[in-house]
N, C-alpha and C. Protein backbone atom coordinates (compact mmCIF):
# COMPACT_ATOMS: atom_id res chain seq x y z
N UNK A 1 -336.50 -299.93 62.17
CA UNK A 1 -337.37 -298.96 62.82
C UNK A 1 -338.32 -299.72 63.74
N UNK A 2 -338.22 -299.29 64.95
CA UNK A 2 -339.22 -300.14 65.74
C UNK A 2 -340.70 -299.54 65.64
N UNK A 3 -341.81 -300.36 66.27
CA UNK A 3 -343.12 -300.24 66.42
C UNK A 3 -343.44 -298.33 67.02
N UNK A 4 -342.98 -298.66 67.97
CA UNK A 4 -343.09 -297.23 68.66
C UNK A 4 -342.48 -295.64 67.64
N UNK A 5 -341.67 -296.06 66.87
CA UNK A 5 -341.35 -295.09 65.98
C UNK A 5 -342.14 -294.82 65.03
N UNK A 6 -342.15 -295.67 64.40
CA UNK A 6 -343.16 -295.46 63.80
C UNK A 6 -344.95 -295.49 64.08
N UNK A 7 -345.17 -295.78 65.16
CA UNK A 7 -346.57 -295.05 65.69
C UNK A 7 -346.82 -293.56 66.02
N UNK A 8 -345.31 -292.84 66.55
CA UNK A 8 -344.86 -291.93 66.78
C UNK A 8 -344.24 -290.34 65.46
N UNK A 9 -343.90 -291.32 64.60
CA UNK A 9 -343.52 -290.73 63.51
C UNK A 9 -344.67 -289.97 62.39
N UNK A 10 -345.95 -289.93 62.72
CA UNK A 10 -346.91 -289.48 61.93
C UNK A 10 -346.98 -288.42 63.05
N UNK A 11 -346.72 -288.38 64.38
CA UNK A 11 -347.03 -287.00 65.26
C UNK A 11 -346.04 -285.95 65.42
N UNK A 12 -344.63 -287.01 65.48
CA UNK A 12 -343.71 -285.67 66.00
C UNK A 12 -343.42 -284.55 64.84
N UNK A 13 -343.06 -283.70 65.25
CA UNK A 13 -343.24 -282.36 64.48
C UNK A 13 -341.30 -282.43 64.13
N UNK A 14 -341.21 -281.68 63.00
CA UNK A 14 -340.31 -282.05 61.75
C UNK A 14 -339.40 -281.21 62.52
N UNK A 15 -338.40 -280.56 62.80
CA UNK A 15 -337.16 -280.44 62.85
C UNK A 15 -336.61 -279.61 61.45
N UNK A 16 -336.33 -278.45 62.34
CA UNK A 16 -336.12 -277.45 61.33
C UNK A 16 -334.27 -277.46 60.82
N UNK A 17 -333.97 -277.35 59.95
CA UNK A 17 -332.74 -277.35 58.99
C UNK A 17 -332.04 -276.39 59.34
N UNK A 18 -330.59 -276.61 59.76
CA UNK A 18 -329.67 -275.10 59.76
C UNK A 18 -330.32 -274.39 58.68
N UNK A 19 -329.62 -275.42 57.34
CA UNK A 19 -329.77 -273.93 55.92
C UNK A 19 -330.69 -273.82 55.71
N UNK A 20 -331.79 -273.85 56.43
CA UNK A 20 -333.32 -273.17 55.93
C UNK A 20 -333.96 -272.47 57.39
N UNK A 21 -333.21 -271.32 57.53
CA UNK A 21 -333.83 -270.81 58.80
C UNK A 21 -335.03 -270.05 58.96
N UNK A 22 -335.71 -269.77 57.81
CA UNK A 22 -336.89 -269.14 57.00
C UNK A 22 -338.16 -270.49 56.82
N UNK A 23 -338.66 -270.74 57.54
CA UNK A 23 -339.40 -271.58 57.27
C UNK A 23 -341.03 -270.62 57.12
N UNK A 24 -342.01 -271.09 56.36
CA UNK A 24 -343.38 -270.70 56.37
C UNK A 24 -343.94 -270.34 57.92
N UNK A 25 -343.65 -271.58 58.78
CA UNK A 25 -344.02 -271.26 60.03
C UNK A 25 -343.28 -269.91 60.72
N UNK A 26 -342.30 -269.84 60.82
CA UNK A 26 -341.45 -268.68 61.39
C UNK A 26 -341.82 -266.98 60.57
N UNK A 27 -342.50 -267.15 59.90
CA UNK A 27 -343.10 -265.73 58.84
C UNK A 27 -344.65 -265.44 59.81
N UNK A 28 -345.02 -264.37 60.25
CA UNK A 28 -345.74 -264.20 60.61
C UNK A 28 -346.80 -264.09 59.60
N UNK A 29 -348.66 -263.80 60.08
CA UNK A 29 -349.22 -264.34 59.02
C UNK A 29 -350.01 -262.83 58.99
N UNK A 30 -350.24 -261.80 57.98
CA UNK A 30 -350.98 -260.80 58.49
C UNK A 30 -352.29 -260.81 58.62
N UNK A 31 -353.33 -261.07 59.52
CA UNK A 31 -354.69 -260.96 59.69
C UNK A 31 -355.43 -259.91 58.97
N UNK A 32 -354.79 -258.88 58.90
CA UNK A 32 -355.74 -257.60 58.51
C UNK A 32 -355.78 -257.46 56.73
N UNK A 33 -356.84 -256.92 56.81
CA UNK A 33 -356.49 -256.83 54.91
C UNK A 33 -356.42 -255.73 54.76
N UNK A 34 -356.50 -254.51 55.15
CA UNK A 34 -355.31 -253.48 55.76
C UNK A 34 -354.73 -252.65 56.41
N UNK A 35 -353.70 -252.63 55.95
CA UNK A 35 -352.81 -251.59 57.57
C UNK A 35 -354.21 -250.54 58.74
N UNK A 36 -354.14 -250.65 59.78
CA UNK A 36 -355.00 -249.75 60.72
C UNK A 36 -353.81 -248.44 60.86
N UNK A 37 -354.71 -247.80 60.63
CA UNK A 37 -354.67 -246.20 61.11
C UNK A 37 -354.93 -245.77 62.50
N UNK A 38 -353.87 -246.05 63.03
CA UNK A 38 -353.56 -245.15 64.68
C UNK A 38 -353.45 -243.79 65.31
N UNK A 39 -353.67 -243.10 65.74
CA UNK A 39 -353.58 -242.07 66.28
C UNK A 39 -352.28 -241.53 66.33
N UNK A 40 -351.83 -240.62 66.43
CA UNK A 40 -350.19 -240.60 66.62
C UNK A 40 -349.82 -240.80 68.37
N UNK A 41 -348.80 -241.57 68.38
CA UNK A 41 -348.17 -241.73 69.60
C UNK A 41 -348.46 -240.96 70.39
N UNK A 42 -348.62 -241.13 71.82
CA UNK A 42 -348.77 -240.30 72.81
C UNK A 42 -350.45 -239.75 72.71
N UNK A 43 -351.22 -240.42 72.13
CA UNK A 43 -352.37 -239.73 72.01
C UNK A 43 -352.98 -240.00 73.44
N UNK A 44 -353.85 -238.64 74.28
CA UNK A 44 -354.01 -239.06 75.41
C UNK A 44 -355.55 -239.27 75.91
N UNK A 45 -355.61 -240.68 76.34
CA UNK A 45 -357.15 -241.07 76.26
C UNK A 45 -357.66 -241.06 77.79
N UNK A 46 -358.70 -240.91 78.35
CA UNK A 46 -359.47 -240.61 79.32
C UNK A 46 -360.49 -242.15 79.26
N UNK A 47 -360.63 -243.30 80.32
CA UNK A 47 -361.38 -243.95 80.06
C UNK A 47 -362.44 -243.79 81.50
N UNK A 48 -363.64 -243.74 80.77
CA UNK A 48 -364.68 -243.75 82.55
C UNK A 48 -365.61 -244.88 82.71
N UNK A 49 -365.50 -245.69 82.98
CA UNK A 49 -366.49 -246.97 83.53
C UNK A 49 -365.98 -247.30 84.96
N UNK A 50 -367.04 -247.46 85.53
CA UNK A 50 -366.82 -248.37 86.62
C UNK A 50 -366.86 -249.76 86.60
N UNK A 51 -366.50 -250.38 85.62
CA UNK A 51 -365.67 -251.75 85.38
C UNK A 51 -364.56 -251.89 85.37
N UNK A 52 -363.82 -252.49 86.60
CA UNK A 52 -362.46 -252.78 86.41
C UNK A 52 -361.57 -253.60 84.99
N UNK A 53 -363.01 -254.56 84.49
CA UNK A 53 -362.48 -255.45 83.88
C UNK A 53 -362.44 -254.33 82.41
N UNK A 54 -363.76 -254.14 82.25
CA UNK A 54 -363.28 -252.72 81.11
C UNK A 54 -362.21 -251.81 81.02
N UNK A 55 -361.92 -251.41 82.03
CA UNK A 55 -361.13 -250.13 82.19
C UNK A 55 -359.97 -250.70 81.84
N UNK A 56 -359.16 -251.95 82.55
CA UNK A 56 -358.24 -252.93 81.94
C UNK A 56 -358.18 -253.29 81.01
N UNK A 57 -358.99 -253.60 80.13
CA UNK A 57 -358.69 -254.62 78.61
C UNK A 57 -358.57 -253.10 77.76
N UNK A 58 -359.40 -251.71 78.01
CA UNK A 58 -358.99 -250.66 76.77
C UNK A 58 -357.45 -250.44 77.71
N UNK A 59 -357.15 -250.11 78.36
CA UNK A 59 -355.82 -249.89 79.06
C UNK A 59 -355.23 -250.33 78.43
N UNK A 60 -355.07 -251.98 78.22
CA UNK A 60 -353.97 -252.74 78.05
C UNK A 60 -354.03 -252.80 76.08
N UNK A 61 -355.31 -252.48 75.74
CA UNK A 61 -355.80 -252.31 73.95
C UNK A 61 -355.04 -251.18 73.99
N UNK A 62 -355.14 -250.13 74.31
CA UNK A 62 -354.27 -248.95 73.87
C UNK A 62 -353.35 -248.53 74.13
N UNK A 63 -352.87 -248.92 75.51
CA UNK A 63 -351.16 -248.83 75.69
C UNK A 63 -350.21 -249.59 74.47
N UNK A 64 -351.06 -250.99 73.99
CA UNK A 64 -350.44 -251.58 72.90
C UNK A 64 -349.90 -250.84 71.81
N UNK A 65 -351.13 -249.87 71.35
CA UNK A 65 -350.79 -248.97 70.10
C UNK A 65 -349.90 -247.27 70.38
N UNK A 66 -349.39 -247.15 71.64
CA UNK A 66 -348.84 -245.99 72.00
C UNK A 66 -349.64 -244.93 72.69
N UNK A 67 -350.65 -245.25 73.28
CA UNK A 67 -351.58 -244.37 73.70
C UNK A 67 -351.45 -244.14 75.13
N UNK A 68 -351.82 -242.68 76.10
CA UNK A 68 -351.18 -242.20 77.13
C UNK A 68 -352.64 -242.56 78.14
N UNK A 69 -353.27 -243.56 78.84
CA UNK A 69 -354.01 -243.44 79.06
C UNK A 69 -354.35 -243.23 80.83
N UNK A 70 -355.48 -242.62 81.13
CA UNK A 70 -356.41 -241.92 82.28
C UNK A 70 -357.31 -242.94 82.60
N UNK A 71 -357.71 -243.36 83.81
CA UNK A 71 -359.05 -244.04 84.47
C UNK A 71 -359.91 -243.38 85.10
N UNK A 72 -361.17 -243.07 85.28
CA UNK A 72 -361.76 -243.19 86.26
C UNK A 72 -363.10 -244.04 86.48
N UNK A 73 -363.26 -244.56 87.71
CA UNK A 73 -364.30 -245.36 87.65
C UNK A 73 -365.88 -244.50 88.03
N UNK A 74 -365.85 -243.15 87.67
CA UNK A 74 -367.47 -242.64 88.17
C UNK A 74 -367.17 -241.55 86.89
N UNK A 75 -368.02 -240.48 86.72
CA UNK A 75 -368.31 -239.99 86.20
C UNK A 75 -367.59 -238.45 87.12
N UNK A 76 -367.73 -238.42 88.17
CA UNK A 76 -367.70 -237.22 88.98
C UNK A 76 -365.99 -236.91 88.68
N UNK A 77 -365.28 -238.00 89.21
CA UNK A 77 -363.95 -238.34 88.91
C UNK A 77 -362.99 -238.11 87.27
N UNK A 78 -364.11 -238.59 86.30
CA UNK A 78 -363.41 -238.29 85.20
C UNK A 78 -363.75 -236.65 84.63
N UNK A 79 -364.76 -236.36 85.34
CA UNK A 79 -364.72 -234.62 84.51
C UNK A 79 -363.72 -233.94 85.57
N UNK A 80 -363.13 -234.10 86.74
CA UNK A 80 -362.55 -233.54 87.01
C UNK A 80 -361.09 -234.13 86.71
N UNK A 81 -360.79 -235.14 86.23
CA UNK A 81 -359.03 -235.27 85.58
C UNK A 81 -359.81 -234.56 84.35
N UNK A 82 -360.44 -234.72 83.16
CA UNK A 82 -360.26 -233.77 82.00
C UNK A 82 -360.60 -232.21 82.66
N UNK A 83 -360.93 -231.66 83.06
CA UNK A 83 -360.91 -230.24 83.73
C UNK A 83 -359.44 -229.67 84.60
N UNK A 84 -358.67 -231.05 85.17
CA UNK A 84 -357.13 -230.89 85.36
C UNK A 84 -356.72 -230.91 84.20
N UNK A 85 -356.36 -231.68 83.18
CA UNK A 85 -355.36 -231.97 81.82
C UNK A 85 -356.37 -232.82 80.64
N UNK A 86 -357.37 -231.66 79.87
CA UNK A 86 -358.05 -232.05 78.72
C UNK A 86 -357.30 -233.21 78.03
N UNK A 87 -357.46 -234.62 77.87
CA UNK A 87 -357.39 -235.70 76.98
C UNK A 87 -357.51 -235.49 75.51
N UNK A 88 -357.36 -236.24 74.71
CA UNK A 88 -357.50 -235.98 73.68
C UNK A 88 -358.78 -236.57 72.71
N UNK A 89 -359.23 -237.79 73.82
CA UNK A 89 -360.49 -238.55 73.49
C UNK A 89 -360.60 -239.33 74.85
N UNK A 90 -362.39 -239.44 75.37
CA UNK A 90 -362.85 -240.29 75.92
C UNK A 90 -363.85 -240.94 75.66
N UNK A 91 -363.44 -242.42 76.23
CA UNK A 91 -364.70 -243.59 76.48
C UNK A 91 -365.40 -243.43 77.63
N UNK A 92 -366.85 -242.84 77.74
CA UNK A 92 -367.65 -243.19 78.73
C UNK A 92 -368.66 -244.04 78.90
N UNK A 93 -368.67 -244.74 79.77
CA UNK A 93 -369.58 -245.52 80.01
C UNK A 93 -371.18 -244.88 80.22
N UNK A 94 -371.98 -245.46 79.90
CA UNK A 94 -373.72 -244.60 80.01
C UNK A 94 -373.91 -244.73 81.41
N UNK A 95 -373.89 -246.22 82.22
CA UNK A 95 -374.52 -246.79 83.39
C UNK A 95 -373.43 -246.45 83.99
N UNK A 96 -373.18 -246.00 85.44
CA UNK A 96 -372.16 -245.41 86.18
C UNK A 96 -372.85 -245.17 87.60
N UNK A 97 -371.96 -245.65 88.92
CA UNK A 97 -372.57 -244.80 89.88
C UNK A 97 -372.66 -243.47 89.87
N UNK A 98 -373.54 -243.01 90.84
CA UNK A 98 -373.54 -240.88 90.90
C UNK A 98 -374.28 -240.80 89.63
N UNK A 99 -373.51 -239.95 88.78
CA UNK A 99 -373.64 -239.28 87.63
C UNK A 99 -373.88 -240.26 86.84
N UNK A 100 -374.26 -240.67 85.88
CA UNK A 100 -374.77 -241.51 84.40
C UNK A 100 -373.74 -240.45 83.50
N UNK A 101 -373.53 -241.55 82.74
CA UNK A 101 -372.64 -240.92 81.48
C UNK A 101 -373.35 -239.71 80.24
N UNK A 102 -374.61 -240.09 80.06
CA UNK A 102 -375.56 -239.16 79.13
C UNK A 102 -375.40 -237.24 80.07
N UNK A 103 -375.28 -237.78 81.38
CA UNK A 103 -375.40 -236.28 81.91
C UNK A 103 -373.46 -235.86 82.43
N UNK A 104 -372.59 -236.60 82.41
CA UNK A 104 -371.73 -236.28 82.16
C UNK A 104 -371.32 -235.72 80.82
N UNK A 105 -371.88 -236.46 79.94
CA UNK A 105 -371.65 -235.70 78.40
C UNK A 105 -371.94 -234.21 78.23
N UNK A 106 -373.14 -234.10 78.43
CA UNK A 106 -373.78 -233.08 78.86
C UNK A 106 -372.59 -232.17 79.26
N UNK A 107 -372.32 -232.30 80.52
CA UNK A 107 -371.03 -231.05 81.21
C UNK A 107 -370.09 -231.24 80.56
N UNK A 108 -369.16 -232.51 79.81
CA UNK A 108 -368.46 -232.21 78.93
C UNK A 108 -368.76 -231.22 78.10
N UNK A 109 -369.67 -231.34 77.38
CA UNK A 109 -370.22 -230.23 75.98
C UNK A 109 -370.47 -228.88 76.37
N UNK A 110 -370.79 -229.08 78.06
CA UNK A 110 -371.09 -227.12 78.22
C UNK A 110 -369.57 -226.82 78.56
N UNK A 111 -368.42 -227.30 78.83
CA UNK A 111 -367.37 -226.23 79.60
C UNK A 111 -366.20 -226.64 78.48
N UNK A 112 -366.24 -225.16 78.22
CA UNK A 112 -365.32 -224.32 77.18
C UNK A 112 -363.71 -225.44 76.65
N UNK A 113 -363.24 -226.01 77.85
CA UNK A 113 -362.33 -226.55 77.64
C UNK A 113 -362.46 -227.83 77.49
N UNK A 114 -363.54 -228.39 77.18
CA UNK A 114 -363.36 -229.81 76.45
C UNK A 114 -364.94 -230.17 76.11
N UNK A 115 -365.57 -229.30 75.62
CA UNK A 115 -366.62 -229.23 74.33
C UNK A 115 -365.84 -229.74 72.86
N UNK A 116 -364.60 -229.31 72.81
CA UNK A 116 -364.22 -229.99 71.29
C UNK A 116 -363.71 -231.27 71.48
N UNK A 117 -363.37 -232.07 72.40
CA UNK A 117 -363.06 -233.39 72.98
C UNK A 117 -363.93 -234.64 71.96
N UNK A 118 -363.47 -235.40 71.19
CA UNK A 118 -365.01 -236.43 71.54
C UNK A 118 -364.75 -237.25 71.94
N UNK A 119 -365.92 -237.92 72.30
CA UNK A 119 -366.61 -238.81 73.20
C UNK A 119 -367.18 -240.38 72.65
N UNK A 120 -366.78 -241.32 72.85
CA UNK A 120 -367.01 -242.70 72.17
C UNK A 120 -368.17 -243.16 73.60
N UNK A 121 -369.37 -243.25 73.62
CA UNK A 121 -369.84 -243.46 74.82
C UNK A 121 -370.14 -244.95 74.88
N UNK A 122 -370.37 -245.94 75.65
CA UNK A 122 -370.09 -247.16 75.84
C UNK A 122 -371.18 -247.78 76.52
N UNK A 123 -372.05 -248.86 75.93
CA UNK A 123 -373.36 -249.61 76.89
C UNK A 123 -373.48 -250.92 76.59
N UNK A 124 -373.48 -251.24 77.62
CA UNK A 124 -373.98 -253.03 77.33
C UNK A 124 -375.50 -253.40 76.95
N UNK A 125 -376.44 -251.92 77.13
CA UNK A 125 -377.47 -252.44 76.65
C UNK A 125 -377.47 -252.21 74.99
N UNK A 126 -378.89 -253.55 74.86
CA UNK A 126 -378.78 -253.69 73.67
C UNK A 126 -379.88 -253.16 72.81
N UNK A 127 -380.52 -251.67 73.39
CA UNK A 127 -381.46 -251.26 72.71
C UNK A 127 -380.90 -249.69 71.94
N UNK A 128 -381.22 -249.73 71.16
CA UNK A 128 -380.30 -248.31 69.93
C UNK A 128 -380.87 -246.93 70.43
N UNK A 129 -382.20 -247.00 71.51
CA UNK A 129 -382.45 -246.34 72.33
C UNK A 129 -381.62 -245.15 73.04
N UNK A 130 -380.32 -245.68 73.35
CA UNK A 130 -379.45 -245.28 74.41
C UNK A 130 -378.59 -244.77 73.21
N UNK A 131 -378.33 -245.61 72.08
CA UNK A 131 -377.26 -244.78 71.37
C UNK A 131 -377.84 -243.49 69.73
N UNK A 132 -379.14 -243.77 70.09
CA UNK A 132 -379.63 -242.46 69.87
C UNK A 132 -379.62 -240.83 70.14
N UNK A 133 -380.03 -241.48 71.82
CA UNK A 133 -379.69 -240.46 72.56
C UNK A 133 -378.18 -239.76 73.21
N UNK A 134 -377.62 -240.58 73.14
CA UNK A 134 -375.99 -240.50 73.23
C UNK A 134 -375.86 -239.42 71.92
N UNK A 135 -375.92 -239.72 70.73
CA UNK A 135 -375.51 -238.72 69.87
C UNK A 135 -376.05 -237.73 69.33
N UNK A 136 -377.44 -237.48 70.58
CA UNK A 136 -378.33 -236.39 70.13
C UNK A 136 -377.45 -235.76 71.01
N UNK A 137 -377.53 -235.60 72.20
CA UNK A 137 -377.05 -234.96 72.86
C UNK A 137 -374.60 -234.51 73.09
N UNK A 138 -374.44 -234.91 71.48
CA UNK A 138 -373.12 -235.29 71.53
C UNK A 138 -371.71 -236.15 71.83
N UNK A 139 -372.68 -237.16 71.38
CA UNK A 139 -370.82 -238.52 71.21
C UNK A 139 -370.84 -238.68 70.03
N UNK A 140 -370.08 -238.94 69.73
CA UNK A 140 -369.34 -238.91 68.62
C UNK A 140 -369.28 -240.41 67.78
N UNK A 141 -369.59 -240.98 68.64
CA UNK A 141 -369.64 -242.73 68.60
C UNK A 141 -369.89 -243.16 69.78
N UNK A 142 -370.23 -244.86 69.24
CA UNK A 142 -371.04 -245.46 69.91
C UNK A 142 -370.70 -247.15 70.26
N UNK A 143 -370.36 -247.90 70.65
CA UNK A 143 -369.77 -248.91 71.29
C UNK A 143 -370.31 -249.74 72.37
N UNK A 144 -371.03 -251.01 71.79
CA UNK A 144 -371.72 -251.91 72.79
C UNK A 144 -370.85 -253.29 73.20
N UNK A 145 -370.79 -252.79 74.52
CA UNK A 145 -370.32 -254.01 75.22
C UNK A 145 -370.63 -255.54 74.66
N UNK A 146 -370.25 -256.37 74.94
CA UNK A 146 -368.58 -256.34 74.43
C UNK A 146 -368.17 -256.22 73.58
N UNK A 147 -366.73 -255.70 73.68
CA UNK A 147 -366.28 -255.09 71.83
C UNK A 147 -365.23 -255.62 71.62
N UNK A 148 -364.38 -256.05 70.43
CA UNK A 148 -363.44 -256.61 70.01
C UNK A 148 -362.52 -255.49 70.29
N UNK A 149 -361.47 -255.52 70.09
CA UNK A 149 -360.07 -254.88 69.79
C UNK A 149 -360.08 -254.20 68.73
N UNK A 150 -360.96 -255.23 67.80
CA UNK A 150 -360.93 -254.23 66.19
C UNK A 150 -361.88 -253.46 66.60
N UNK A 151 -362.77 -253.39 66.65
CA UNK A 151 -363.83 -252.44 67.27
C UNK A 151 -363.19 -251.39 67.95
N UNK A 152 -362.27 -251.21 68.89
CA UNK A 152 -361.61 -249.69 69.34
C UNK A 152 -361.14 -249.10 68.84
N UNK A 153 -360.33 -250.17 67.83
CA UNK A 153 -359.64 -248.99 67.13
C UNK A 153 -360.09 -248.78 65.63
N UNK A 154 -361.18 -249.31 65.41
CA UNK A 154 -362.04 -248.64 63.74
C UNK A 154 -362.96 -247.91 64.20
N UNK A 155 -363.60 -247.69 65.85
CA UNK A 155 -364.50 -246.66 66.34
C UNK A 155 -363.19 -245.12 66.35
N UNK A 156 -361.27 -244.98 66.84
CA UNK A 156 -360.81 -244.40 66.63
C UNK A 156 -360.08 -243.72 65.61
N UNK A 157 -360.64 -244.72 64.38
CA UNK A 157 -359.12 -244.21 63.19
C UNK A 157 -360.58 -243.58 62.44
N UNK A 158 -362.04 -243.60 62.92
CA UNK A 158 -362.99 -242.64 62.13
C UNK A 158 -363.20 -241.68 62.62
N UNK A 159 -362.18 -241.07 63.84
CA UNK A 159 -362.30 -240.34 64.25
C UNK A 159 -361.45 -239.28 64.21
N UNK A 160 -360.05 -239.54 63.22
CA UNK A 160 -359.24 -239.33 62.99
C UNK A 160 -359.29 -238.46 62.28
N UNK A 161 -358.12 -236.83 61.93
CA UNK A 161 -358.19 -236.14 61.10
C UNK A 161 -356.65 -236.47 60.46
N UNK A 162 -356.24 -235.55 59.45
CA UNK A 162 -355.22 -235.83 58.13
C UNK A 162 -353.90 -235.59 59.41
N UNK A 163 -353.68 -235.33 60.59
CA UNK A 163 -352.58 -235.38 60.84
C UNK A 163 -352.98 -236.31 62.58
N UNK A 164 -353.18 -237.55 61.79
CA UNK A 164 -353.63 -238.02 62.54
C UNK A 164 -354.57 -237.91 64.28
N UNK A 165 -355.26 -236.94 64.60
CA UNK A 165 -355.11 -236.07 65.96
C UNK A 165 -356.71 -236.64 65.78
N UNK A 166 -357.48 -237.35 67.00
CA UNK A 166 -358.97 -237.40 66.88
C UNK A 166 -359.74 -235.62 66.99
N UNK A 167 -361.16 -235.85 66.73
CA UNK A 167 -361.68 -235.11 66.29
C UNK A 167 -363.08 -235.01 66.19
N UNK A 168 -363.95 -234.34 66.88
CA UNK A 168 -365.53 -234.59 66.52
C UNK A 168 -365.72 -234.53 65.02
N UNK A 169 -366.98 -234.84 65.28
CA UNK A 169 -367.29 -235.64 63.92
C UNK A 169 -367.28 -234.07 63.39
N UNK A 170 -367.78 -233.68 62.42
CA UNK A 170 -368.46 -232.65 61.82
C UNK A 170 -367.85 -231.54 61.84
N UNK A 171 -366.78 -231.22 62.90
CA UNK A 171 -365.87 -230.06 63.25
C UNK A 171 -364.68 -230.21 62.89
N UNK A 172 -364.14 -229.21 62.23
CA UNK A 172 -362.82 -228.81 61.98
C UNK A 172 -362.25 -228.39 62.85
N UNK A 173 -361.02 -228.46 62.62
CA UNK A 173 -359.96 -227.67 63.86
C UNK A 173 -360.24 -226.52 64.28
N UNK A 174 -360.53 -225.75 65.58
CA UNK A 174 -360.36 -224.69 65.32
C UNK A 174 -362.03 -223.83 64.79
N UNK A 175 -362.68 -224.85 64.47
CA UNK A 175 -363.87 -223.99 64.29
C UNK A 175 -364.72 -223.96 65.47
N UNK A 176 -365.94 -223.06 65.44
CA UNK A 176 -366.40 -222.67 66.44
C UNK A 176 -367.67 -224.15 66.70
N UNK A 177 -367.81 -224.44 67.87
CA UNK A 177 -369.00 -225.90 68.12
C UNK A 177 -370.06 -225.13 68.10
N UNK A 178 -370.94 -226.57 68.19
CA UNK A 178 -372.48 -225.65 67.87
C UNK A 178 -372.76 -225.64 69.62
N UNK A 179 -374.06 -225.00 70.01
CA UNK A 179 -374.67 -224.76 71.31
C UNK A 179 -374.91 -226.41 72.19
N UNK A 180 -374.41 -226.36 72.96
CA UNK A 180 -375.03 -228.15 73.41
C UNK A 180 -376.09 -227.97 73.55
């Protein structure tokens, strides 16, 4: 065995065996301690920030798990795609050109066809200020920039009802909302 082999032989990586095609490494490892609760397929989400880079990373977070998703970058823009084809849940951002997200909520909650919608509203600031008022006035949840991956989807599987379908908090299917 020469010098170089063995200087070499404490680094190179081992060489896997025909008859052992199951190695520890080749087993994936599960991170979670347990299974996440998803929405059912096709669930259709509405996202509104005017951050490209936001609007991209939930895009690409929830297309992962089967989800049908909507952009808009203002506020003016996203009440009129949910007023074309009600979503099934949106993320709004608070800070927004035009309209602010607190007074988009607002017109969400007054028009008939997507008052039962909820609303995960979204701020990078870091005062509880904003997410006070966010759920006085109706979201459903609350989400400060920046958020993990696990974070989207444990803000969505509590939002979840028994056949998997999101859901304001406090309301049943089908029952009547309170006054915004």
């Amino acid at each position: 065995m020469s010098i170089l082999d063995r200087l070499l032989g404490g680094v190179r990586k081992p060489t896997a065996h025909p008859e052992a095609p199951h190695t520890a490494a080749a087993v994936p490892v599960e991170r979670r301690r347990r299974k996440r609760v998803n929405a059912r397929k096709g669930t259709k989400v509405l996202i509104i920030d005017d951050s490209p880079t936001v609007v991209a990373v939930l895009r690409k977070t929830l297309a992962s798990a089967g989800y049908e998703t909507r952009e808009a970058l203002d506020a003016e823009q996203g009440l009129a795609l949910i007023a074309e084809a009600p979503p099934d849940l949106v993320f709004l951002d608070i800070i927004l050109p035009g309209m602010n997200g607190f007074n988009a909520l607002r017109t969400i909650r007054r028009m008939p066809a997507s008052q039962h919608i909820p609303v995960i509203m979204i701020s990078g600031n870091e005062h509880a200020t904003e997410q006070f008022y966010a759920n006085r006035i109706g979201a459903d949840d609350f989400m400060k920039k920046p958020f993990s991956r696990h974070e989207i989807f444990a803000r969505i599987e509590a939002l979840l009802d028994g056949q998997l379908v999101p859901r304001r908090r406090g309301v049943a299917a089908g029952a009547p909302l309170p006054p915004p």
